[in-house]
Protein backbone atom coordinates (compact mmCIF):
# COMPACT_ATOMS: atom_id res chain seq x y z
CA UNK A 1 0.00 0.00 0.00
CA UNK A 2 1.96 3.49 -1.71
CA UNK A 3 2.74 5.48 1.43
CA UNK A 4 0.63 8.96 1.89
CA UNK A 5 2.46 12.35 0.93
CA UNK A 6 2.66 13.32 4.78
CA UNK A 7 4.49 10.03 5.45
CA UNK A 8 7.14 10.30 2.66
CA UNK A 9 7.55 14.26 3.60
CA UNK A 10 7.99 12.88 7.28
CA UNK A 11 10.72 10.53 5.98
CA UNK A 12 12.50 13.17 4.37
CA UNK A 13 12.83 15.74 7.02
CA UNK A 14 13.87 12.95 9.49
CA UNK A 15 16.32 12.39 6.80
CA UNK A 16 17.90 16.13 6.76
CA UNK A 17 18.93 16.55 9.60
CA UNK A 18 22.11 14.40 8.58
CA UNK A 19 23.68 13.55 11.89
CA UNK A 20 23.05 15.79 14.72
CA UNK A 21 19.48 14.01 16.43
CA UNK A 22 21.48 10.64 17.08
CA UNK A 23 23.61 13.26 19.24
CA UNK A 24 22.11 12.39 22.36
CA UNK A 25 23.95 10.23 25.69
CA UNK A 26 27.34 10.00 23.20
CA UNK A 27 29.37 10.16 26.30
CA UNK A 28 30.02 6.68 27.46
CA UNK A 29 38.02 14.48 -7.20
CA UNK A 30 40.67 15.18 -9.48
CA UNK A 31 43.46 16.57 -7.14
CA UNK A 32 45.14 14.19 -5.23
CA UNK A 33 46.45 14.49 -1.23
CA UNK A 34 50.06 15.67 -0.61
CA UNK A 35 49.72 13.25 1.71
CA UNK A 36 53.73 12.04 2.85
CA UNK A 37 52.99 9.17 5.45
CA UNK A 38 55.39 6.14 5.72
CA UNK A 39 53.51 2.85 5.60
CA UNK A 40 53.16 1.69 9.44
CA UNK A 41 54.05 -2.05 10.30
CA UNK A 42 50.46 -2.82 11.81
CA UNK A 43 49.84 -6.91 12.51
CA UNK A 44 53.67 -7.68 12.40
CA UNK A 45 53.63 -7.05 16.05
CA UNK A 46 56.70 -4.29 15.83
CA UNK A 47 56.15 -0.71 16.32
CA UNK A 48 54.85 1.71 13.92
CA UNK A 49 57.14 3.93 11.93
CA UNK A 50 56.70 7.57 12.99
CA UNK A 51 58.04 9.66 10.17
CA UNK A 52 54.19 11.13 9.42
CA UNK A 53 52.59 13.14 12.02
CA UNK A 54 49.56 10.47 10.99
CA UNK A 55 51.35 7.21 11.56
CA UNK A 56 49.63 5.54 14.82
CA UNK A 57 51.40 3.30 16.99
CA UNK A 58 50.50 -0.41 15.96
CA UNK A 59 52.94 -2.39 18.19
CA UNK A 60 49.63 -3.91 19.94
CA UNK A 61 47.93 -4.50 16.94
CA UNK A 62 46.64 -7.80 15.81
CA UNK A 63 48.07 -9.06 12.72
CA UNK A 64 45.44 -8.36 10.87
CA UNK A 65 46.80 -5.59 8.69
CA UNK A 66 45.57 -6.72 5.47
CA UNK A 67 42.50 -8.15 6.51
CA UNK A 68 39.29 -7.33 4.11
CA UNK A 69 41.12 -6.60 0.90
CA UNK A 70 40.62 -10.49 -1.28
CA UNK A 71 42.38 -10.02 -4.79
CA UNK A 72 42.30 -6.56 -6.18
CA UNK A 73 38.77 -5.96 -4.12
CA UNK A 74 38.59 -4.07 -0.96
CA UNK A 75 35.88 -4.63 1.04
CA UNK A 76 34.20 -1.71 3.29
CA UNK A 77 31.51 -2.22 5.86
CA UNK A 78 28.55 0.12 7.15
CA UNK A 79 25.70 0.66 9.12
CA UNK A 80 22.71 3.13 8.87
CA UNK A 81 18.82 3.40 9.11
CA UNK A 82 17.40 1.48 5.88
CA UNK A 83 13.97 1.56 7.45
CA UNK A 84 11.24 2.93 9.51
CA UNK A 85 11.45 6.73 9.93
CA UNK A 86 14.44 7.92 9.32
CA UNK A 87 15.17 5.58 6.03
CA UNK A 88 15.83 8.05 4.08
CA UNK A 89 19.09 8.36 5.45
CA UNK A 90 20.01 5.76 2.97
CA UNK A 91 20.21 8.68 0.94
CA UNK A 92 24.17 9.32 1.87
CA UNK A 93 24.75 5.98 0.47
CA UNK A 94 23.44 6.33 -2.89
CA UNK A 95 26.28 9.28 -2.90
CA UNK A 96 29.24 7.04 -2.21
CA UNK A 97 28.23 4.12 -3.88
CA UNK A 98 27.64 5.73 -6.92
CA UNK A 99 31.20 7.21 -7.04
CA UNK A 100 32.50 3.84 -5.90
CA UNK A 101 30.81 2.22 -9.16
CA UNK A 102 32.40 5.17 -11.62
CA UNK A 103 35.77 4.52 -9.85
CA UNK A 104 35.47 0.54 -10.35
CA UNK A 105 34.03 1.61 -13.77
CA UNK A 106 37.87 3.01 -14.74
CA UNK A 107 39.53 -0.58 -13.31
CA UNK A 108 39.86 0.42 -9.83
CA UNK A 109 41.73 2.75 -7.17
CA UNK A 110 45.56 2.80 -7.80
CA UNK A 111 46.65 2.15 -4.30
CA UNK A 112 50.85 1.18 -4.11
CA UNK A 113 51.22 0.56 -7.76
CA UNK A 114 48.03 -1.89 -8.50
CA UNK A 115 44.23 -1.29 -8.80
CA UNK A 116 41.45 -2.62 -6.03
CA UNK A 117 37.97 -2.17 -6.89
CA UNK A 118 35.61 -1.14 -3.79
CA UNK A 119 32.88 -3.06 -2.54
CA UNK A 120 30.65 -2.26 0.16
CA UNK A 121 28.47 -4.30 2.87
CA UNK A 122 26.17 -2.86 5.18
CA UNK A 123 23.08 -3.46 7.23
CA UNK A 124 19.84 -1.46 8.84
CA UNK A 125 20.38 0.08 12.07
CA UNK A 126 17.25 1.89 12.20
CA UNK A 127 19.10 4.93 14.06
CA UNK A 128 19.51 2.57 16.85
CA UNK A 129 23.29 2.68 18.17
CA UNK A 130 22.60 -0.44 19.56
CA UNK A 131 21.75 -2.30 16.10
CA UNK A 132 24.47 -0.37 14.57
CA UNK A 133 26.96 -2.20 17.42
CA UNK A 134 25.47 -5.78 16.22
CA UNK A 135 25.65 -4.54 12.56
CA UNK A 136 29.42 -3.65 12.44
CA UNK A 137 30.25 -6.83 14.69
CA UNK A 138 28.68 -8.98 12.04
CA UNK A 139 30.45 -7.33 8.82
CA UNK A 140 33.51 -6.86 10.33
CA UNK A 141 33.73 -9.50 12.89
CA UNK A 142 34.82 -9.31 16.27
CA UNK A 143 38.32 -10.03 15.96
CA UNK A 144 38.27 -7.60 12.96
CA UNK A 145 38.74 -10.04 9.96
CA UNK A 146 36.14 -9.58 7.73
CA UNK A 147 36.22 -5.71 5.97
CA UNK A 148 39.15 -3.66 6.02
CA UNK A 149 37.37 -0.44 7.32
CA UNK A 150 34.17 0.73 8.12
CA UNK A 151 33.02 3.82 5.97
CA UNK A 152 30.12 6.69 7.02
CA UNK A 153 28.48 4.94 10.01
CA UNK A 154 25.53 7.59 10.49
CA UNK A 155 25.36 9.41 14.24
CA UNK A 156 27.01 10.07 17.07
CA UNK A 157 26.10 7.52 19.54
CA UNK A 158 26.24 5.23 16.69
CA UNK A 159 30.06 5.61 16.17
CA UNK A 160 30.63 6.24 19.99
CA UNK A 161 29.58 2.40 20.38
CA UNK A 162 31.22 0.98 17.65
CA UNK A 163 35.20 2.71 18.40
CA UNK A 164 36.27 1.16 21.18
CA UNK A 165 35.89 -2.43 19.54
CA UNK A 166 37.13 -0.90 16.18
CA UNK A 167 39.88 0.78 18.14
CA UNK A 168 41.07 -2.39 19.67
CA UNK A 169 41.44 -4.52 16.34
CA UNK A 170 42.81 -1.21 14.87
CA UNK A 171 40.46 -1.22 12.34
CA UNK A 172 39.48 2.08 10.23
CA UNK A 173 36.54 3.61 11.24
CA UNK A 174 36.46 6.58 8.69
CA UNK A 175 34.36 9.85 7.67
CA UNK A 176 31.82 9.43 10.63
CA UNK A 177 29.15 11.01 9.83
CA UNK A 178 28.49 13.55 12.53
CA UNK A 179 29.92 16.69 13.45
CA UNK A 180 30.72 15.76 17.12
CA UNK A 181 33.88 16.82 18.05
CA UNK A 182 34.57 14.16 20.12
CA UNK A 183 35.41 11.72 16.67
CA UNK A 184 38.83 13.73 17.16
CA UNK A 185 39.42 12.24 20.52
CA UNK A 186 43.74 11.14 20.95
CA UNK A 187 42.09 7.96 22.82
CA UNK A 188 40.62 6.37 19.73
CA UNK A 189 43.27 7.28 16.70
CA UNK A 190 41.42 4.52 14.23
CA UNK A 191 38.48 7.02 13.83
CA UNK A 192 38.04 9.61 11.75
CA UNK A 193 35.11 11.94 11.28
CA UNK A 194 34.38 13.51 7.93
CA UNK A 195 33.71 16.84 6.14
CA UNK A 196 31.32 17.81 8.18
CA UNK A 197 31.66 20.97 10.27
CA UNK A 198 32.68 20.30 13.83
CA UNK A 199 29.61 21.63 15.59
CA UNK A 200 32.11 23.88 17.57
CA UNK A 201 33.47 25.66 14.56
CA UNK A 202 29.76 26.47 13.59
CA UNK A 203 29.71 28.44 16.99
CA UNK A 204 32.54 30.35 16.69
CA UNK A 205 31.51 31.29 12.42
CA UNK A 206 28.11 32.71 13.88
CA UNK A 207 29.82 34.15 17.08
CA UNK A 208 32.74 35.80 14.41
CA UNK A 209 29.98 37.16 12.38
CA UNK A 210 28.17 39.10 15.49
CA UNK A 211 31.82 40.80 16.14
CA UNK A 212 32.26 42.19 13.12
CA UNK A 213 28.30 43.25 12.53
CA UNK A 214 27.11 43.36 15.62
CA UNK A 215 29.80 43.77 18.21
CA UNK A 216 27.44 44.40 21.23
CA UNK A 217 24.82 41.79 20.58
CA UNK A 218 22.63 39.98 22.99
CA UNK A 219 21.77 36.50 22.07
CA UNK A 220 18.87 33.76 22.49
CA UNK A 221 19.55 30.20 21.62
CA UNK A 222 17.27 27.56 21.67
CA UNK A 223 19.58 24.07 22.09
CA UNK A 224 18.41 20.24 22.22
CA UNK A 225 19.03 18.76 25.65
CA UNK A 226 22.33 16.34 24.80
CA UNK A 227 25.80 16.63 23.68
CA UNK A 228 24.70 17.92 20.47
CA UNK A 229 23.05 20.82 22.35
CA UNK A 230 25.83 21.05 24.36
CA UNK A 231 28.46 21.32 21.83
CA UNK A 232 26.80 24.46 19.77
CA UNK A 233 26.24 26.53 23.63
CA UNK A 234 29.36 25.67 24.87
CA UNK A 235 31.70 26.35 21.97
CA UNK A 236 29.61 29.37 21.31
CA UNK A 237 30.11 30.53 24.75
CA UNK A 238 33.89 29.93 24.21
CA UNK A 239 34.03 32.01 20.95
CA UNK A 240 32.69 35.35 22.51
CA UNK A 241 35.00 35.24 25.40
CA UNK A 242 36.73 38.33 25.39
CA UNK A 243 33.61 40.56 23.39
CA UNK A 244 30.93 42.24 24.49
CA UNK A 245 28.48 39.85 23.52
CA UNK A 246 26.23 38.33 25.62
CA UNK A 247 24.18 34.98 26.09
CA UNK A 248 20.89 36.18 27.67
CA UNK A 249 19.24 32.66 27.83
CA UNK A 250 19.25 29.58 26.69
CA UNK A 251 16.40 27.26 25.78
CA UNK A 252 16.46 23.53 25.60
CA UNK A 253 14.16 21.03 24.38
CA UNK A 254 13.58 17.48 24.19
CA UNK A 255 14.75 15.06 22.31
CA UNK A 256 13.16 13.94 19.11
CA UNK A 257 10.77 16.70 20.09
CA UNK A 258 9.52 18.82 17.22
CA UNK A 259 7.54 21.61 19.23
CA UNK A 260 9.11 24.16 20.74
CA UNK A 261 7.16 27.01 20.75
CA UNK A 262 7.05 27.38 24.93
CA UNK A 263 10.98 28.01 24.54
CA UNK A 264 10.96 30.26 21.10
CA UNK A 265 8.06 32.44 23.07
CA UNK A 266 10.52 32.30 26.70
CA UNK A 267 13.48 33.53 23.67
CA UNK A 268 11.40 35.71 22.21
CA UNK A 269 10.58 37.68 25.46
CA UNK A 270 14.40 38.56 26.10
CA UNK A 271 14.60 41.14 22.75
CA UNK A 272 17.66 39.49 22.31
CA UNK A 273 19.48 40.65 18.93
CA UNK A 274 20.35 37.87 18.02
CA UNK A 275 19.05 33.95 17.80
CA UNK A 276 21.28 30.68 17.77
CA UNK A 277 18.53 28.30 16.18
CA UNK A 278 20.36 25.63 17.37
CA UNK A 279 17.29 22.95 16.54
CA UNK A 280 17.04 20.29 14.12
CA UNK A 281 14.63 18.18 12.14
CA UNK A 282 11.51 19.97 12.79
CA UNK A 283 12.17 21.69 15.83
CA UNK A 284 14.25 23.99 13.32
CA UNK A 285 11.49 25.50 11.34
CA UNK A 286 9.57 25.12 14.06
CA UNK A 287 11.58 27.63 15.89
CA UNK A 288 11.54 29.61 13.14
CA UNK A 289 7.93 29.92 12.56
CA UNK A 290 7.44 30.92 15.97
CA UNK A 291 10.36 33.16 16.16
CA UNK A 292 8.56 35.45 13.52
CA UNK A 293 4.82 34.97 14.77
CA UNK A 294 6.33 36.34 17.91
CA UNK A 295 7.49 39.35 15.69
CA UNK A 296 11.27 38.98 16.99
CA UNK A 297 13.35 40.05 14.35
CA UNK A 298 16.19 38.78 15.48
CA UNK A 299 19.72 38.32 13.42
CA UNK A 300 19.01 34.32 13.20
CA UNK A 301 21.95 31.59 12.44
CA UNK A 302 20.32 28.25 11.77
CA UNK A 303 22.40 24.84 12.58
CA UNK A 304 24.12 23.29 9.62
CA UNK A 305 21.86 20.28 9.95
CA UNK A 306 18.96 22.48 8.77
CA UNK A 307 19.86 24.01 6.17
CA UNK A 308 17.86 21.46 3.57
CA UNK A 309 15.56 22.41 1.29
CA UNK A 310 12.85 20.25 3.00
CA UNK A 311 13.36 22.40 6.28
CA UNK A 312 13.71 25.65 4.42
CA UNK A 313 10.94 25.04 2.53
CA UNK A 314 8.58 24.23 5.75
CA UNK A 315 10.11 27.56 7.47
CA UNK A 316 8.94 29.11 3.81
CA UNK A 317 9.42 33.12 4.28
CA UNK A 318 10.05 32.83 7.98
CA UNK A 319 13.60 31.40 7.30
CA UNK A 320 14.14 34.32 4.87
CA UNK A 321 17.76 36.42 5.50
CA UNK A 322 18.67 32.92 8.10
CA UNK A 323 22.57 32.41 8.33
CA UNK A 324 24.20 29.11 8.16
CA UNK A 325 27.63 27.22 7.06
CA UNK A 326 28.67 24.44 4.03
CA UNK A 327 31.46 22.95 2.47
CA UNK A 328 29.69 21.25 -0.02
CA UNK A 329 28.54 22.71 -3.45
CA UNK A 330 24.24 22.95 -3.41
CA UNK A 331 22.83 20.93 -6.24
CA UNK A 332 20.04 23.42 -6.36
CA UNK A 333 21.61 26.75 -6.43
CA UNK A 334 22.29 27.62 -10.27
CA UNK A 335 25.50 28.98 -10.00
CA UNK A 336 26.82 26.00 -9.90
CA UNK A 337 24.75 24.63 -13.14
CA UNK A 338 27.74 24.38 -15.27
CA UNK A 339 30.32 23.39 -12.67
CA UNK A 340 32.31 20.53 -13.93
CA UNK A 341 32.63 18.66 -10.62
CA UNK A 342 28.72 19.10 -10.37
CA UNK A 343 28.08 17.89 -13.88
CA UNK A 344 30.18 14.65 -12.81
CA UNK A 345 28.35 14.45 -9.82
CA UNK A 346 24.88 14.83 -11.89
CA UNK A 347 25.92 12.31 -14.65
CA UNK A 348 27.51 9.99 -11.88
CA UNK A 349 24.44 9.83 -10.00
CA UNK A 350 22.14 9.57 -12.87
CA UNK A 351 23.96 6.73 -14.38
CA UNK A 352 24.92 4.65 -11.27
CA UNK A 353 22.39 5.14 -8.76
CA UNK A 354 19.36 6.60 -10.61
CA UNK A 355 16.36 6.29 -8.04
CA UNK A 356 18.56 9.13 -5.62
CA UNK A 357 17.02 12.05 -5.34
CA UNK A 358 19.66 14.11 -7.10
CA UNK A 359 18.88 17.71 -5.45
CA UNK A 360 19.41 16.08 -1.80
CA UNK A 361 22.04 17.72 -0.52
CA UNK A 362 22.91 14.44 1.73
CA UNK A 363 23.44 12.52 -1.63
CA UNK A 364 25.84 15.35 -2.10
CA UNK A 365 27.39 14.73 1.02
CA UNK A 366 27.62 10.76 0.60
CA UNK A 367 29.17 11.23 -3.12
CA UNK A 368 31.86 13.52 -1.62
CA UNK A 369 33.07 11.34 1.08
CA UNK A 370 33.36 8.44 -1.06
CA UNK A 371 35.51 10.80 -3.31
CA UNK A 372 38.08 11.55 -0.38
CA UNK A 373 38.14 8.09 0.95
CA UNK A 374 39.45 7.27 -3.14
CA UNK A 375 42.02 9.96 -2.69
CA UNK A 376 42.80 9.11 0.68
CA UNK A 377 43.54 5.37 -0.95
CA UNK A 378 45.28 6.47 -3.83
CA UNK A 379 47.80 8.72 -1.26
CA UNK A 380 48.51 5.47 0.96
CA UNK A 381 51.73 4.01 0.76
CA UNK A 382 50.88 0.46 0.80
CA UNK A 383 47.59 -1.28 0.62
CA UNK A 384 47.34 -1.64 4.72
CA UNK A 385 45.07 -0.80 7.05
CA UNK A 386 47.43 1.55 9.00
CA UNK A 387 48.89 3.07 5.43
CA UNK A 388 45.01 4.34 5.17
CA UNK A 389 44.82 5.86 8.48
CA UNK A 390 48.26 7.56 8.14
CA UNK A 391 46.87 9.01 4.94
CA UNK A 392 44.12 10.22 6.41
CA UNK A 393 45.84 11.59 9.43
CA UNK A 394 48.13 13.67 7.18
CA UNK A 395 46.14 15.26 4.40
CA UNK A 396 47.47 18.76 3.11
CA UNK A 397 45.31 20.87 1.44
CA UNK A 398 43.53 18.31 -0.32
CA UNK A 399 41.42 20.27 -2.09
CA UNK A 400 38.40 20.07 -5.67
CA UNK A 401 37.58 16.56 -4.40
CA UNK A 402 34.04 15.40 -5.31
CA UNK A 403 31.63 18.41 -4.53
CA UNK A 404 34.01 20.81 -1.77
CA UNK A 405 32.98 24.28 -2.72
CA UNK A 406 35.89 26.15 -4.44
CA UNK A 407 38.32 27.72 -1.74
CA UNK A 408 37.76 24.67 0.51
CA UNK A 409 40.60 22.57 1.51
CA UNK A 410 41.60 19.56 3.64
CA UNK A 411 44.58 19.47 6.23
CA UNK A 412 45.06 16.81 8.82
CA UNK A 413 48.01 16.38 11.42
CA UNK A 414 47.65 13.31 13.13
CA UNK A 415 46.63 13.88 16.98
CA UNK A 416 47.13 16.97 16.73
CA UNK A 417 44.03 18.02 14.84
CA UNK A 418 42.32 15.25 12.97
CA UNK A 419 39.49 17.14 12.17
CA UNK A 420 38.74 17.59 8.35
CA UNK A 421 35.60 19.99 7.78
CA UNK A 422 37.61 23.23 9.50
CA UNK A 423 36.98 24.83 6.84
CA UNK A 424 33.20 26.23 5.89
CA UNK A 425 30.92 29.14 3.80
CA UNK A 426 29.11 31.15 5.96
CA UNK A 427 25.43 31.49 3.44
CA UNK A 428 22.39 33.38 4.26
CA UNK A 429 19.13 31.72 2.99
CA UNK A 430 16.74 33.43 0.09
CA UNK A 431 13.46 32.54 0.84
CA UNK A 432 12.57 33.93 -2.52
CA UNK A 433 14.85 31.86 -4.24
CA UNK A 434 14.71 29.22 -2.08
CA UNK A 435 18.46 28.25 -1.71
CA UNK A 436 21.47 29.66 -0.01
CA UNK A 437 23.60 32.28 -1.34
CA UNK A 438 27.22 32.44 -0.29
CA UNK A 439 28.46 35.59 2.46
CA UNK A 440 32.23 36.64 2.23
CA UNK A 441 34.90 33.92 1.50
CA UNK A 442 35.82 30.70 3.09
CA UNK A 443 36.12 30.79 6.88
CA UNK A 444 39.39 29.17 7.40
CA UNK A 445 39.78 27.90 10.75
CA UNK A 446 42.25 24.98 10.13
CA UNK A 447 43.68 23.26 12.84
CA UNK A 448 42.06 25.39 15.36
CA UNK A 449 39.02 22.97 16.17
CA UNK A 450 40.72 22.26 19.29
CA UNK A 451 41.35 25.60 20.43
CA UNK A 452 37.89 26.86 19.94
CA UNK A 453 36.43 23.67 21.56
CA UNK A 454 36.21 22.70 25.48
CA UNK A 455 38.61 19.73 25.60
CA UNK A 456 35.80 18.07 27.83
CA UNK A 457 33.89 17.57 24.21
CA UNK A 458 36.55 16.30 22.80
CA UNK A 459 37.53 13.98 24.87
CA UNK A 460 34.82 13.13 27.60
């Protein structure tokens, strides 16, 4: 029986919001990388080399180095919701799979002097960190022996369960996709997060902004009750030490909970200049809706995750002149119509994965990832587990790799900042239009994740 419209819209906006609503109880291209990192000797029981500031330490490792790759085929393994309410997260892996297929298309990866084609296993978690523990157990195995990484596991408390295991049969948990801060944590050096901004950063962009236009401002911000929540107040409160702006109150809601028009009005009532629409899924244009019948016109900076054009489009008018942050190119804003790495990505797409909704900017996000990892691959000095991760961990200025807007590059320095999406456009929404256009140039705030973020998020 076909589903009715308000179920597939529901889908869709559970969808959007990317990453940050599995937030909650966490604590428990063309151009290729100038990537230098020696080979480590993971699984012969010796220490690692240390030449590259990525290299990890694999002396305790199993010997299971190699594990996952059979032939010329490399074998990845994920986990993400496939069904129920939030299925359309599946989305993301239409992106990478599709690039996969147009990279196994051309013969394979070079990787060391010979070509492995990508393959990819995964299994519905239904959101539920818990399933996604079982899932990655069962592809990978719990000695580690059956993929050689695991690739865009989707949440927070999704990837917080699955490290420790991962971490232990140093096995490559890569581009997490979330924008926690803590998936640069010392403690677990086998995972890395992705391009996505660390929620942190997104603080201090907005906060940065207020300086320079509003030096004096007094700000609102309405905040889920979690980590999630807690990383956008508390590395906003971090980035206007120092200024004259103020944090007036802050409003948090439930989570999973879509209404929050008690905390907009509470908000509202301050006068506050400004409002941190820190919300996501529908609490976002929720907030916003109230925000304006409330006639607070307020200089308003939406999260990241809800900047969709699902969520827009439900704000409508009342999300009109909203700020945000990306690093990846829009497929729906026409100035990037005849951008060659968007026509790839549309002909891609089209040809290898044709049901994806082509305008969702999460297939955009999926497709880009999948283009690092291939670059990350291609920079490796040896076809090893711990070759990958020292890649990874020593990226500089990777940069025109799958859909990263122009300007946008990639550095990563081992422990010392891991973190690839420190880069970002700050874009203010055109409800007219009904996309975002961009504001300035590219925020560059490489390698300073850390300092801008409490080290308590990082590595609580």
């Amino acid at each position: 029986m076909p589903r009715s419209r308000s179920m597939r819209v529901l889908v869709l906006i559970l969808a959007v919001g990317l990453v940050a609503a599995s937030c909650s109880s966490r604590r428990n291209g063309s151009s290729s990388s100038g990537t230098t990192a020696a080979p480590a000797a993971g699984g012969s029981g010796g220490s690692t080399a240390t030449t590259s500031p990525g290299a990890i330490d694999t002396s305790k490792c199993p010997a299971n180095d190699t594990a996952g790759i059979s032939g010329d085929t490399i074998t990845l393994a994920s986990s993400f919701p496939q069904s129920g309410l939030t299925a359309a997260f599946s989305e993301i892996s239409k992106g990478y799979k599709a690039y996969f297929s147009y990279i196994n298309d051309q013969g394979g990866v070079t990787v060391a002097g010979k070509k492995y084609k990508i393959a990819v296993k995964d299994k519905d978690d239904e959101y539920n960190a818990a399933k996604t523990i079982a899932n990655i157990d069962s592809l990978v195995g719990t000695d580690g022996s059956k993929a050689f990484a695991v690739f865009n596991v989707v949440g927070t408390s999704n990837n917080i369960g699955i490290r420790q295991s991962l971490n232990d049969n140093c096995v490559p948990n890569t581009f997490t996709a979330t924008g926690s801060p803590a998936m640069g944590s010392p403690k677990y050096p086998w995972t890395i997060g992705s391009t996505l901004s660390p929620y942190t950063l997104e603080s201090k962009a907005f906060a940065d902004f207020l300086k320079k236009t509003k030096p004096n401002a007094t700000v609102a911000m309405l905040v889920q009750d979690d980590d999630y929540g807690m990383d956008y107040e508390q590395g906003f409160r971090e980035a206007i030490k120092g200024s004259s702006i103020k944090v007036v109150k802050v409003e948090k809601y439930p989570v999973g909970a879509n209404e929050v028009t008690a905390q907009v009005t509470s908000l509202a009532a301050t006068h506050a200049d400004a409002f941190f629409d820190g919300g996501t899924l529908l609490a976002c244009p929720n907030a916003l809706q109230q925000q304006k019948a409330a006639n607070w016109n307020a200089i308003t900076y939406v999260s990241g995750t809800c900047i969709s054009k699902t969520l827009m489009g439900i704000a409508g008018n009342n999300a009109d002149k909203s700020y945000s942050v990306t690093n990846i190119k829009d497929p729906q804003n026409p100035q990037f119509a005849n951008d060659p790495a968007m026509k790839l990505y549309r002909s891609t797409i089209t040809k290898y994965q044709p049901k994806a909704d082509i305008e969702n900017g999460i297939v955009a996000y999926g497709y880009t990832q999948g283009a690092l990892f291939v670059e990350a691959l291609k920079a490796s000095k040896a076809m090893t587990r711990s070759a990958l991760m020292a890649s990874l961990r020593s990226m500089k200025a990777v940069k025109g790799v799958g859909l990263m807007i122009d300007g946008f590059s990639i550095t990563t320095n081992g422990d010392k900042d891991p973190f690839m999406g420190e880069q970002m456009q700050f874009v203010q929404y055109d409800a007219s239009k009904k996309y975002f256009n961009d504001i300035g140039s590219v925020l560059d705030f490489e390698g300073q994740t850390a300092k801008y973020t409490p080290s308590a998020l990082i590595n609580g």
